[in-house]
C-alpha atoms as a PDB file:
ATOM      1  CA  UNK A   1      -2.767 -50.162 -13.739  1.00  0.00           C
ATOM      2  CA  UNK A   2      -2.516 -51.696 -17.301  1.00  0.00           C
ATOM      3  CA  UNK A   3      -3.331 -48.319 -19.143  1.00  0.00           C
ATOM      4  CA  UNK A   4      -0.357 -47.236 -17.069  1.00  0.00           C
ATOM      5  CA  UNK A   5       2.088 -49.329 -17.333  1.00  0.00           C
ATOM      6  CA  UNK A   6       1.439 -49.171 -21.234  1.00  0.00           C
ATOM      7  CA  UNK A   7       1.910 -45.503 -21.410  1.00  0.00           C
ATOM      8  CA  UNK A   8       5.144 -45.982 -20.023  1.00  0.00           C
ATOM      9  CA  UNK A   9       6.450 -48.822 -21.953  1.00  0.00           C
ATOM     10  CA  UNK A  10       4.628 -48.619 -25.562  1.00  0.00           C
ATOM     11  CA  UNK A  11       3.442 -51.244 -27.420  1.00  0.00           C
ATOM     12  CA  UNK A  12       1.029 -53.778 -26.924  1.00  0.00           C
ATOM     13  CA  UNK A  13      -0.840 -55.913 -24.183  1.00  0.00           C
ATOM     14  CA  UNK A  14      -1.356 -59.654 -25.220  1.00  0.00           C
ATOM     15  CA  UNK A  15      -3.212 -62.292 -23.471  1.00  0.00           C
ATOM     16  CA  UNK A  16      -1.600 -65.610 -23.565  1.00  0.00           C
ATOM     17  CA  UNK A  17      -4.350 -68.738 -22.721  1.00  0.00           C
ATOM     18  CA  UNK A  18      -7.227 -66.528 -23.176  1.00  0.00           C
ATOM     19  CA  UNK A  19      -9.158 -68.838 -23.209  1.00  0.00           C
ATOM     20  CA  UNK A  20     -12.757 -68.049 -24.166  1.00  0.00           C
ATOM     21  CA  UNK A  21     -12.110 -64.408 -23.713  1.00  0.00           C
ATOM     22  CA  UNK A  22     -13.827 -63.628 -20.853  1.00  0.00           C
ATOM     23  CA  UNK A  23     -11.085 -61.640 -19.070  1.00  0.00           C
ATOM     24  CA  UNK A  24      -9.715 -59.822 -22.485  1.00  0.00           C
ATOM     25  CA  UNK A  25     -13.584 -58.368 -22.719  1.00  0.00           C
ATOM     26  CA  UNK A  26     -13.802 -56.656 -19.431  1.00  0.00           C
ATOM     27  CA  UNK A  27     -10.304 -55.212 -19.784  1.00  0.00           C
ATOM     28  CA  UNK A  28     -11.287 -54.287 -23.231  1.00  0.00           C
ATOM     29  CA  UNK A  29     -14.831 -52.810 -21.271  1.00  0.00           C
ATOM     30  CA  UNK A  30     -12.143 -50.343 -19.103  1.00  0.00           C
ATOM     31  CA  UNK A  31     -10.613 -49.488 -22.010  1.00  0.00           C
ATOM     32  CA  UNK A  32      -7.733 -51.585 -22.102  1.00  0.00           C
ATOM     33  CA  UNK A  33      -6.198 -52.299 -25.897  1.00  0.00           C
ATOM     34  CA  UNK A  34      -5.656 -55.939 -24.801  1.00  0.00           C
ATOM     35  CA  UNK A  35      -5.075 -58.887 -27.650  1.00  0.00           C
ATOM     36  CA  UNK A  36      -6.501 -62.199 -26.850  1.00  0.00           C
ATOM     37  CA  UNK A  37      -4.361 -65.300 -27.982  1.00  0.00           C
ATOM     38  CA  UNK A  38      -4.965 -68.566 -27.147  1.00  0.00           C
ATOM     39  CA  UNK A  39      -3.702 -72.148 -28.423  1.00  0.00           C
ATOM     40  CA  UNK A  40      -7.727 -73.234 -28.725  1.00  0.00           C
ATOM     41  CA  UNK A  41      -6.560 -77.012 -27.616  1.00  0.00           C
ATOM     42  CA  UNK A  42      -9.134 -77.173 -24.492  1.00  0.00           C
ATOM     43  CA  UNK A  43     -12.182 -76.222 -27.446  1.00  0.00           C
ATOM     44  CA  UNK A  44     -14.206 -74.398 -25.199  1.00  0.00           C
ATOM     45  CA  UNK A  45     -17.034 -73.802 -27.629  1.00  0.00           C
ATOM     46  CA  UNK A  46     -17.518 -73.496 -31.500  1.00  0.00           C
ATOM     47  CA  UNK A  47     -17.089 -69.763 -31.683  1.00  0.00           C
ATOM     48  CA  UNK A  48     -13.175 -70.091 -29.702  1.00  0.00           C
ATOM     49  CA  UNK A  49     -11.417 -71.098 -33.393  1.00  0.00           C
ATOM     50  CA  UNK A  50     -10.590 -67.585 -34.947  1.00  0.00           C
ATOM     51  CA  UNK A  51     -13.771 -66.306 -34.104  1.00  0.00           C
ATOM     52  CA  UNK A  52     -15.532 -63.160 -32.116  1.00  0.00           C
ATOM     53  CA  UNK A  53     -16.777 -64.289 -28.748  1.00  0.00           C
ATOM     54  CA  UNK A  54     -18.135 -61.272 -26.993  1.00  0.00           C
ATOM     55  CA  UNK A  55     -16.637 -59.037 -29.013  1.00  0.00           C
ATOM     56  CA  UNK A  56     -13.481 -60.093 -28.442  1.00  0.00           C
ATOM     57  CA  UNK A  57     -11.532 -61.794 -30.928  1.00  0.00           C
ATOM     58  CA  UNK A  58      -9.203 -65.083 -29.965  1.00  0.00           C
ATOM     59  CA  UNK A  59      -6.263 -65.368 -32.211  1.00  0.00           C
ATOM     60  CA  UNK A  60      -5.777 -68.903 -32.403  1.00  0.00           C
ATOM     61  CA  UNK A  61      -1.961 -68.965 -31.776  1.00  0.00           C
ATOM     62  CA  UNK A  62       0.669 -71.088 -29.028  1.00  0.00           C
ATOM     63  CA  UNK A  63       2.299 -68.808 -26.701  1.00  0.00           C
ATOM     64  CA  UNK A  64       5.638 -68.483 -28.895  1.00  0.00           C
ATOM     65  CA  UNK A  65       3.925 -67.935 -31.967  1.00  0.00           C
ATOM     66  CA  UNK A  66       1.666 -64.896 -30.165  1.00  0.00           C
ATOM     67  CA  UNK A  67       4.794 -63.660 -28.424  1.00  0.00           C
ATOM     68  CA  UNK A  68       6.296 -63.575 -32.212  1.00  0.00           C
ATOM     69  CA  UNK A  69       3.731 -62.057 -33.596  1.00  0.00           C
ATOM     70  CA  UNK A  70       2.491 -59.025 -31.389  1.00  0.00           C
ATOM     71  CA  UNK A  71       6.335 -58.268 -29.954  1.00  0.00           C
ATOM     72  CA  UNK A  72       4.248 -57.286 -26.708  1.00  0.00           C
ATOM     73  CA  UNK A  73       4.880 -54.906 -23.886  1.00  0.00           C
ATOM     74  CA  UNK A  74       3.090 -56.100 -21.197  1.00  0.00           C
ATOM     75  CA  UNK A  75       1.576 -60.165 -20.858  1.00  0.00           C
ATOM     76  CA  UNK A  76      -1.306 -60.842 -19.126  1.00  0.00           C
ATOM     77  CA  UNK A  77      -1.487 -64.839 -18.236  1.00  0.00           C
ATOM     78  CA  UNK A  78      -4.659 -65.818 -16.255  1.00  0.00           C
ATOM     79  CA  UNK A  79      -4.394 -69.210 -15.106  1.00  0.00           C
ATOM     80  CA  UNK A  80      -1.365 -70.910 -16.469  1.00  0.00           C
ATOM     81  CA  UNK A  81      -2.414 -74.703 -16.456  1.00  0.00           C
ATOM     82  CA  UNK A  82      -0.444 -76.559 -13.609  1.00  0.00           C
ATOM     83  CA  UNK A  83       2.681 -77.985 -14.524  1.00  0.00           C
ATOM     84  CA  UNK A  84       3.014 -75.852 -17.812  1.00  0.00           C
ATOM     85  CA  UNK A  85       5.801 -72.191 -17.486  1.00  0.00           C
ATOM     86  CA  UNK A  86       5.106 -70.161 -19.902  1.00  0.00           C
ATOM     87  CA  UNK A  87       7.533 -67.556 -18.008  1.00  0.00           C
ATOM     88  CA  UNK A  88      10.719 -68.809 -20.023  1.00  0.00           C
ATOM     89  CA  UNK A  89       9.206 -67.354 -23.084  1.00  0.00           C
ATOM     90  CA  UNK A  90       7.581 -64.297 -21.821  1.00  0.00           C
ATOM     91  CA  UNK A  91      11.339 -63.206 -20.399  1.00  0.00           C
ATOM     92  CA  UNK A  92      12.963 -64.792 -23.488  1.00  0.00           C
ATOM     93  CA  UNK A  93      10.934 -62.506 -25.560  1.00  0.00           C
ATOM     94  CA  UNK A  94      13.041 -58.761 -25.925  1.00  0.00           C
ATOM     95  CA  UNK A  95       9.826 -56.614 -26.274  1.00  0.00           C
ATOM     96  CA  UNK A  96       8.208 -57.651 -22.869  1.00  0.00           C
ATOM     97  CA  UNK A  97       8.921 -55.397 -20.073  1.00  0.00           C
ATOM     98  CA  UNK A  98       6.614 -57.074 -17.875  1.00  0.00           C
ATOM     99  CA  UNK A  99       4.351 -59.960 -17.454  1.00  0.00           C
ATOM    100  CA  UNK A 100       1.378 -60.078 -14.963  1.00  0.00           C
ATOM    101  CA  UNK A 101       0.358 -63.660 -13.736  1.00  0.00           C
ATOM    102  CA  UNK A 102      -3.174 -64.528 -12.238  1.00  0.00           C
ATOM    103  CA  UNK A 103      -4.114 -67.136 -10.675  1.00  0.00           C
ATOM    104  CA  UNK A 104      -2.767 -68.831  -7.420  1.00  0.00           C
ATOM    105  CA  UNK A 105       0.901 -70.171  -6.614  1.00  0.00           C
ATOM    106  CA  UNK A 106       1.547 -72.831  -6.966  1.00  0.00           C
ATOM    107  CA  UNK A 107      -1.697 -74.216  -8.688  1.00  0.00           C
ATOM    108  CA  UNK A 108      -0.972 -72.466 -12.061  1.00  0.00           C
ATOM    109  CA  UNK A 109       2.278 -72.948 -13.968  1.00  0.00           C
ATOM    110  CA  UNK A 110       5.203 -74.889 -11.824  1.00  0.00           C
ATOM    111  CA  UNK A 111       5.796 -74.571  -8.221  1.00  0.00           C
ATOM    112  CA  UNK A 112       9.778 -73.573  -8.759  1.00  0.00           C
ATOM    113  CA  UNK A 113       9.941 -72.580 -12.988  1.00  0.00           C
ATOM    114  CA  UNK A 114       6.736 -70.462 -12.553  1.00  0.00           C
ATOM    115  CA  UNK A 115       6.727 -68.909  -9.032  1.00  0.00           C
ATOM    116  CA  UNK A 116      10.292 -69.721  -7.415  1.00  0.00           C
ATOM    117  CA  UNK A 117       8.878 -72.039  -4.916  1.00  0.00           C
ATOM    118  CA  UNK A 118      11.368 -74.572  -3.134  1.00  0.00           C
ATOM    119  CA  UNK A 119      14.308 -74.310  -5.654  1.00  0.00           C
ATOM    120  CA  UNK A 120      18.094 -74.544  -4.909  1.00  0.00           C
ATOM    121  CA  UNK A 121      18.951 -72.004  -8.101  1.00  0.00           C
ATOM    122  CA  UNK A 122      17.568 -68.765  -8.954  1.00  0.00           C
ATOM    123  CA  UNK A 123      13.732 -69.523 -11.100  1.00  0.00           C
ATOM    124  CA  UNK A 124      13.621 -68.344 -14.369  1.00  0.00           C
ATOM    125  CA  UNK A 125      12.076 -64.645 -13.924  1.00  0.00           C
ATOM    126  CA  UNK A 126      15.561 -63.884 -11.619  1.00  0.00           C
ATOM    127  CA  UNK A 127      17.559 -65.423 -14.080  1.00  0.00           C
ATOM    128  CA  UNK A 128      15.937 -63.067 -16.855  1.00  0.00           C
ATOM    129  CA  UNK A 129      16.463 -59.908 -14.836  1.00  0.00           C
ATOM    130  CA  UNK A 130      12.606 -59.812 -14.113  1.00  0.00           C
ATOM    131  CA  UNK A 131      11.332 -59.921  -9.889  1.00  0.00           C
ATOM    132  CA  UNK A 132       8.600 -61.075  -8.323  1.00  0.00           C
ATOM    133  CA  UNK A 133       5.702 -58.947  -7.113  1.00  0.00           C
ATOM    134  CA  UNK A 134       2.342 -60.534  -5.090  1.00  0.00           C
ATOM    135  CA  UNK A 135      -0.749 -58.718  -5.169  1.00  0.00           C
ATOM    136  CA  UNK A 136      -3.348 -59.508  -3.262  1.00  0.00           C
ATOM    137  CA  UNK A 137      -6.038 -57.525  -5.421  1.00  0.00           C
END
């Protein structure tokens, strides 16, 4: 799906909250030119702070900053931490065509910012032009 979506759009994939890499390794395993970024403030382990883990290198950079920096196509956000949107940014940012969150609503990001859950206005992906697709797999 990712290789696709990049051939049609151009440009780049970028993880945001990568983490220790994990999922940015097997995508980059399918062949999927993905660019781990991550904030490093949970210090997983010693090798997280600009170094390779796996093979896969962590840019140690806040979700703005790593939005600034690799103008992405496509962001892939695994497990937002509850109560934290990162979606404001990811529409806010002109390059990104679309943004792929994993993890479950409501338990990552916030219930109405993140996922549209309960609100009385339109949540921020609507607002931005962007709609909401669940996959189950």
């Amino acid at each position: 799906y990712l290789k696709t979506r990049l051939a049609e759009y151009g440009g780049t994939i970028v993880e945001i909250g990568a983490g220790n890499g994990r999922l940015a390794f097997f995508l980059q395993q399918r062949g999927v030119p993905i660019v781990a970024t991550d904030d490093c403030s949970w210090k997983l382990d010693a090798t997280h702070d600009e170094k390779s883990r796996r093979d896969v290198k962590i840019h140690d950079l806040p979700c703005d900053q790593a939005l600034a920096t690799y103008s992405p196509s496509i962001v892939v956000c695994a497990w937002m931490p509850m109560y934290n949107d990162f979606t404001a940014s990811f529409c806010a940012t002109p390059s990104v065509k679309e943004y792929i969150l994993i993890g479950p609503a409501p338990l990552c990001g916030h219930a109405f910012d993140t996922w549209g859950f309960h609100g009385t206005t339109d949540p921020i992906y609507a607002r931005f032009g962007f709609t909401r697709t669940p996959l189950l797999e």
